[in-house]
Protein backbone atom coordinates (compact mmCIF):
# COMPACT_ATOMS: atom_id res chain seq x y z
CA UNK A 1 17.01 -8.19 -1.16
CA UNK A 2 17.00 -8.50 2.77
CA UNK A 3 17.64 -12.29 3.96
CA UNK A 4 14.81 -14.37 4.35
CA UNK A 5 15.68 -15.11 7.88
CA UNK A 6 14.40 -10.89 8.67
CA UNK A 7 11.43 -11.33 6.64
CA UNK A 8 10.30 -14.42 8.42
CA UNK A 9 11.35 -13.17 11.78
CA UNK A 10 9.15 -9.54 10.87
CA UNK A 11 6.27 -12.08 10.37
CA UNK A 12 6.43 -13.95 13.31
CA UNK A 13 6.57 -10.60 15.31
CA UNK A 14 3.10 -9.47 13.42
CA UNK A 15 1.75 -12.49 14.24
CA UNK A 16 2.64 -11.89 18.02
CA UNK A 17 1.20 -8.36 17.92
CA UNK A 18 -2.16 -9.84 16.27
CA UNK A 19 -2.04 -12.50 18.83
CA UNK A 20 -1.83 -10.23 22.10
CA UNK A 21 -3.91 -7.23 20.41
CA UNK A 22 -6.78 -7.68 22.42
CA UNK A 23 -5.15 -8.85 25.96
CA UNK A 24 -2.79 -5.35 25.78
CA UNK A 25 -5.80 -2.87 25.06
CA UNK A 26 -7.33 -4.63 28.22
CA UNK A 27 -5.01 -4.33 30.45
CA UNK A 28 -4.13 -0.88 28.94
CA UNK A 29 -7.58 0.46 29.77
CA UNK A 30 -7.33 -1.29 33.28
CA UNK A 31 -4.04 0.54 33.57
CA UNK A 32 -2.12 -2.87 34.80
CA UNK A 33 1.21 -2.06 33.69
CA UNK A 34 2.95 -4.88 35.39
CA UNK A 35 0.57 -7.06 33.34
CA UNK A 36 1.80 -5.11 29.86
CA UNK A 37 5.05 -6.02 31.17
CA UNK A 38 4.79 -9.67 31.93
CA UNK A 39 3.91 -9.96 28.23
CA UNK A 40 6.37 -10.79 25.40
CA UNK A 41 8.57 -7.79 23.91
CA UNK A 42 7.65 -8.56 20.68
CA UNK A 43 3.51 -8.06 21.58
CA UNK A 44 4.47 -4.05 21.10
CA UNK A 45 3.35 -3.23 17.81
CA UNK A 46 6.17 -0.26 17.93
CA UNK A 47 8.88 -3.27 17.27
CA UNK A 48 6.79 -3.85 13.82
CA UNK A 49 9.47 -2.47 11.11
CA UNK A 50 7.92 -2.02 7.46
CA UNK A 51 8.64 -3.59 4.84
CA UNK A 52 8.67 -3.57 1.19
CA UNK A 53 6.46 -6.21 -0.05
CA UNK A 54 8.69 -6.95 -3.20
CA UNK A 55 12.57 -6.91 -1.53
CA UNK A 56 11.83 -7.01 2.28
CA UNK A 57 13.88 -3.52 2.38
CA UNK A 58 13.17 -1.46 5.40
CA UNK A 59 15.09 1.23 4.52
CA UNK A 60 13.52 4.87 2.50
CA UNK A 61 9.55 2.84 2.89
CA UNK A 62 6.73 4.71 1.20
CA UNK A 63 3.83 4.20 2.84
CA UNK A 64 1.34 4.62 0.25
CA UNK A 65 2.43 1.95 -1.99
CA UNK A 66 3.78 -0.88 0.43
CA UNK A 67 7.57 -0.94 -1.13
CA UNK A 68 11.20 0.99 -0.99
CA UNK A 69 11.75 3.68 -2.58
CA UNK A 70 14.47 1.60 -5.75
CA UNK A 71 10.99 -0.55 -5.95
CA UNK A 72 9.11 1.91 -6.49
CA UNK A 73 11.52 3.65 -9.24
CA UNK A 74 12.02 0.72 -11.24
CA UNK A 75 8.47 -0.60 -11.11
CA UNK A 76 6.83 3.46 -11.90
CA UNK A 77 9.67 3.58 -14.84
CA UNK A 78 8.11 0.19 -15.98
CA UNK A 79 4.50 1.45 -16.34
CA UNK A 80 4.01 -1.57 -13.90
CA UNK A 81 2.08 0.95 -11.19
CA UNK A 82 -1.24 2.58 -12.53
CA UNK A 83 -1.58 6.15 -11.95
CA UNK A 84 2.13 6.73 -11.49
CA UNK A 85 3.99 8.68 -14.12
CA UNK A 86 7.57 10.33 -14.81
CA UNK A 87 7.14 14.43 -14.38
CA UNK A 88 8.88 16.61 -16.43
CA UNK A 89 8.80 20.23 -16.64
């Protein structure tokens, strides 16, 4: 489980890059890049780091379902994700 403190500080920076969205594709198209610069580092949605929804682990993230990849095991051993099942051949 990753400490609350990265979690929360993850969310603030989403909120940032939701906040300055708009403001960074203007100046983007305008092609002010000392503008983009005077903006907070944390308005780059390449500092965003995913998450798992269920631990806050960044590490070994599928995409598809939102959570790491020990998640994901224990959960699809479970029967707790639909669709999901153990292959064997």
């Amino acid at each position: 489980m990753a400490k609350k403190c990265w979690i929360e500080r993850d969310q603030r920076k989403k909120n940032t890059v939701d906040k300055y969205a708009k403001l960074r594709r203007e100046l983007k198209e305008k092609g002010d890049y000392v503008g983009l610069s005077m903006l907070p580092r944390d308005a780059s949605p390449t500092r965003l780091v995913n998450r798992c929804v269920i631990t806050g682990r960044r590490r070994a993230y599928l995409r598809r379902f939102k959570m790491s990849r020990i998640t994901f095991r224990e959960l699809a051993s479970q029967g707790m994700i639909p669709g999901v099942t153990k292959s064997s051949w």
